[in-house]
C-alpha atoms as a PDB file:
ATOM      1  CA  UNK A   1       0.000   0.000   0.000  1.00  0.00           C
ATOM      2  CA  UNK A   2       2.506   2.450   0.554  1.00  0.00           C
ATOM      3  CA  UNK A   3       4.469   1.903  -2.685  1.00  0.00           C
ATOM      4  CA  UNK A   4       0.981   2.455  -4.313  1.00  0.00           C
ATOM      5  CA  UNK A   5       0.753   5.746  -2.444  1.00  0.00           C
ATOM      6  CA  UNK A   6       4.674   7.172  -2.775  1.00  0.00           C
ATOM      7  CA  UNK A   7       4.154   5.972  -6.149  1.00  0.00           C
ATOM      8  CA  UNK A   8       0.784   8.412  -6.955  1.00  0.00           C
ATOM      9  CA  UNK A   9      -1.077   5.471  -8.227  1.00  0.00           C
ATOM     10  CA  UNK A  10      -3.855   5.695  -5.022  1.00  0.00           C
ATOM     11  CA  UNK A  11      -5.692   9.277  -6.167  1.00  0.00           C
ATOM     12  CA  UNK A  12      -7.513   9.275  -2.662  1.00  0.00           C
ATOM     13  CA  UNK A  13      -9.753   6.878  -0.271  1.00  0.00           C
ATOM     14  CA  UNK A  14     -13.699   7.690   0.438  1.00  0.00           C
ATOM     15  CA  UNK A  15     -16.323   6.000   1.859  1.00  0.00           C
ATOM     16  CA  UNK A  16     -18.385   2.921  -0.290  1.00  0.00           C
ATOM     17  CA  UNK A  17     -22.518   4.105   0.342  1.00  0.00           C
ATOM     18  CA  UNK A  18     -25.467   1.944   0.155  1.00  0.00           C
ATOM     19  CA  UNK A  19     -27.365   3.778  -2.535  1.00  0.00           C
ATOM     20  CA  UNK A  20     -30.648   1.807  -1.109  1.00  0.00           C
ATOM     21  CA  UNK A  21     -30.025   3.146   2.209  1.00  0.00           C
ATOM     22  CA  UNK A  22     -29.939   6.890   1.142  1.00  0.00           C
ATOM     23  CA  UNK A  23     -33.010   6.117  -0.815  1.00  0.00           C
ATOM     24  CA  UNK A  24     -31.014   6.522  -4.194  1.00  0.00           C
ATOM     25  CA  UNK A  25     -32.669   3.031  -5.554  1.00  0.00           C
ATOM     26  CA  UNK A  26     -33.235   3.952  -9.098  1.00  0.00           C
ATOM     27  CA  UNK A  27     -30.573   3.647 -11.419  1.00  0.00           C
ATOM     28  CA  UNK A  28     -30.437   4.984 -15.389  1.00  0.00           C
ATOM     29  CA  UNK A  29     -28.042   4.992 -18.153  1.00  0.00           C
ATOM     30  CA  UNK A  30     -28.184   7.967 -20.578  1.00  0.00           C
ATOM     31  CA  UNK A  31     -26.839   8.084 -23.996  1.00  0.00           C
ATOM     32  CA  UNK A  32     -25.833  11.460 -25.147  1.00  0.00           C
ATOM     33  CA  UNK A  33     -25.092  12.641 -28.535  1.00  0.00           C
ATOM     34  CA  UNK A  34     -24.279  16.285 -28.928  1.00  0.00           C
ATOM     35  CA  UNK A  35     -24.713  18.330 -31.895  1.00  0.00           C
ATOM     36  CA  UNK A  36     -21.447  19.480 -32.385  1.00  0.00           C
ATOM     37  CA  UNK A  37     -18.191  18.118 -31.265  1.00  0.00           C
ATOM     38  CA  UNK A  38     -15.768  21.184 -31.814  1.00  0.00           C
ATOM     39  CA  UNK A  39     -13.271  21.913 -28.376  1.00  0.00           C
ATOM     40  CA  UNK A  40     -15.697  24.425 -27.136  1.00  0.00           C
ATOM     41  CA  UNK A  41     -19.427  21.882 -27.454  1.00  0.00           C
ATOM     42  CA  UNK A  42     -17.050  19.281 -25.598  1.00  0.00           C
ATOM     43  CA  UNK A  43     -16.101  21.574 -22.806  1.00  0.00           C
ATOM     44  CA  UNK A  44     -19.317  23.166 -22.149  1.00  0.00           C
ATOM     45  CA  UNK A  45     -20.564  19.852 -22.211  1.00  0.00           C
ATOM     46  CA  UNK A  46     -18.300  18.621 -20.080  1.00  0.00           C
ATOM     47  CA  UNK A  47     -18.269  21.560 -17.865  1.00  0.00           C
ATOM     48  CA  UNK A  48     -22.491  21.749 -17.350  1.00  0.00           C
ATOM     49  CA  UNK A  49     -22.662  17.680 -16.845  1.00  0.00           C
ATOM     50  CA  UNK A  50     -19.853  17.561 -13.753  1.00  0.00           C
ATOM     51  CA  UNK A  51     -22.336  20.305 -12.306  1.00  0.00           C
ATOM     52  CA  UNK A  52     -25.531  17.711 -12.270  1.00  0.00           C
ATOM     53  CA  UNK A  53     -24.965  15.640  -8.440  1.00  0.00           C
ATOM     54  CA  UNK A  54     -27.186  12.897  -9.762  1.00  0.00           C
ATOM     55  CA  UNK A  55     -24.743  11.352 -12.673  1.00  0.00           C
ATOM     56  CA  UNK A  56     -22.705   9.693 -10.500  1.00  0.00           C
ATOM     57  CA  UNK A  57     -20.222   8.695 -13.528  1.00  0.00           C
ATOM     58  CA  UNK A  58     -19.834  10.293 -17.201  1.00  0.00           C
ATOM     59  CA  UNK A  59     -17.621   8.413 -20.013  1.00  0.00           C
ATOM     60  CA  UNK A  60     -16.925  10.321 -23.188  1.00  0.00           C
ATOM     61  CA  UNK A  61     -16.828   7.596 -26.189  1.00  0.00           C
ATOM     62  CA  UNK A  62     -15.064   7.170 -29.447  1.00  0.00           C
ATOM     63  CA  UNK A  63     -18.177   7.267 -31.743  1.00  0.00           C
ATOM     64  CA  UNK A  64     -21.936   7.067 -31.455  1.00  0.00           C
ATOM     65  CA  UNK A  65     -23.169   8.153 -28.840  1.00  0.00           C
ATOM     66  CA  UNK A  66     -20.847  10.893 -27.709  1.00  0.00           C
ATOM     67  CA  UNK A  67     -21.084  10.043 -23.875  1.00  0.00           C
ATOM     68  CA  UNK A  68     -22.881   7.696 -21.351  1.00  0.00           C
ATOM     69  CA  UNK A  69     -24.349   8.989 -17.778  1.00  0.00           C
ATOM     70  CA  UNK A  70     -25.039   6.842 -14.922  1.00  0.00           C
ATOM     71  CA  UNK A  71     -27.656   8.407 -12.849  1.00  0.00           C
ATOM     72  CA  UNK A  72     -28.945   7.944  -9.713  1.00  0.00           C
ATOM     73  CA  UNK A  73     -31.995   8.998  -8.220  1.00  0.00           C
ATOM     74  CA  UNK A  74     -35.103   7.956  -5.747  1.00  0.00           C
ATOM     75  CA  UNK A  75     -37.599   7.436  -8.057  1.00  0.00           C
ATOM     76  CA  UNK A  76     -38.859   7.251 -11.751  1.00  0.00           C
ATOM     77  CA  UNK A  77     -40.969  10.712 -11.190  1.00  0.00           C
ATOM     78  CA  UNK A  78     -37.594  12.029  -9.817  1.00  0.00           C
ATOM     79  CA  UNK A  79     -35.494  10.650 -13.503  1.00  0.00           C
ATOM     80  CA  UNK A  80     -38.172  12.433 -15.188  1.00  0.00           C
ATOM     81  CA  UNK A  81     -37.470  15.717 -13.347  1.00  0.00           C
ATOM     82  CA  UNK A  82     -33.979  15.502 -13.799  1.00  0.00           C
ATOM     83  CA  UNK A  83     -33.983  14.391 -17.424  1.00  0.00           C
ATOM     84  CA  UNK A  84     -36.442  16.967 -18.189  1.00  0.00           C
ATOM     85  CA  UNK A  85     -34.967  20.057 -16.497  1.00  0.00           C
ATOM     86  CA  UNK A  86     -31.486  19.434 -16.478  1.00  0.00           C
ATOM     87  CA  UNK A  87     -30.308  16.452 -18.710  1.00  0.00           C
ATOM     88  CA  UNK A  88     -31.887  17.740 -21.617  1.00  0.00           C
ATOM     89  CA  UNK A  89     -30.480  21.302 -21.406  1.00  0.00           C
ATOM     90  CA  UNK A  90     -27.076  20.125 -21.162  1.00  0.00           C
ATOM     91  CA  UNK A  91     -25.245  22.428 -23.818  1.00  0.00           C
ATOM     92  CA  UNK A  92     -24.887  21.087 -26.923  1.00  0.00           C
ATOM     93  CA  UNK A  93     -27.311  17.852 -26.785  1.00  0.00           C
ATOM     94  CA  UNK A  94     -28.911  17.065 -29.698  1.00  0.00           C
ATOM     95  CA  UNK A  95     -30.511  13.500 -28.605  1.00  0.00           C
ATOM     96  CA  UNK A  96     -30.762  11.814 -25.382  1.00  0.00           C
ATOM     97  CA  UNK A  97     -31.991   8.127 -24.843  1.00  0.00           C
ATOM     98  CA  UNK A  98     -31.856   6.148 -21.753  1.00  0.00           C
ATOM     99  CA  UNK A  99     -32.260   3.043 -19.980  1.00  0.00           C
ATOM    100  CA  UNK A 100     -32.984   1.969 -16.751  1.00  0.00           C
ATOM    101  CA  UNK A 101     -30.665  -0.258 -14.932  1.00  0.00           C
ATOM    102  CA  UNK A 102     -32.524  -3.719 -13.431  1.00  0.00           C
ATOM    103  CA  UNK A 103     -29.694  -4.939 -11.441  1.00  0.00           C
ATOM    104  CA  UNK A 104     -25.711  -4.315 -10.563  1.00  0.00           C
ATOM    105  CA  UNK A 105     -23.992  -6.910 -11.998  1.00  0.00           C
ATOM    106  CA  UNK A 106     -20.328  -5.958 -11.053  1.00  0.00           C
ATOM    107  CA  UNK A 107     -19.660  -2.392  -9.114  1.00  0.00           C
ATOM    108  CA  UNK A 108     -16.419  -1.052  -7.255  1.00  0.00           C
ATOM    109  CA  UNK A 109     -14.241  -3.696  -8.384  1.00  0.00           C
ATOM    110  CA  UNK A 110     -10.754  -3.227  -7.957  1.00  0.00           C
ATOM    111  CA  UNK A 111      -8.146  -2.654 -10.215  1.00  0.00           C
ATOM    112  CA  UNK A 112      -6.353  -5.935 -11.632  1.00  0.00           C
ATOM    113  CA  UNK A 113      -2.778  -5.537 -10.300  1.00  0.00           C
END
């Protein structure tokens, strides 16, 4: 452990939470493609979507779609709000579709040293 840290591979330690016990059961993927993909759609993009507390993870992507959300959230009427007031005036988006997420499969793994 302390070669990983003097090393800079560990970026920082935190607490695992029970999504279920913070009442954050529902789960959705969203597929984002933006309309442009110059330097400056990417970054405001990029930029609006780190300020949304519900997507928990964001992945840009080589192709179609441009990125994938994980979102968390207590409920389907709560998703809707979300999607519909803040997802969907990202900057930039030109088509969301999502997904919702039936089960966690594999989560938190560590890395395969």
């Amino acid at each position: 452990m302390r070669a990983l840290e003097e090393s800079g591979a560990i970026k920082g330690y935190r607490a695992q939470l029970d999504p279920a016990a913070l009442s954050l059961e529902f789960s959705a993927i969203v597929f984002v493609t933006l309309r442009e993909g110059d330097r400056s759609a990417v970054e405001a993009f990029e930029t609006a979507v780190a300020e949304v507390p519900n997507v928990i993870q964001a992945q840009r992507l080589f192709g179609d779609p441009d990125y994938i959300l994980h979102v968390v959230v207590r409920d389907l009427a709560a998703f809707q709000r979300i999607y519909d007031a803040r997802l969907s005036s990202l900057p930039g988006v030109q088509r969301l579709t999502s997904t919702l997420v039936m089960k966690s499969v594999v989560e938190d793994r560590t890395l395969p040293l």
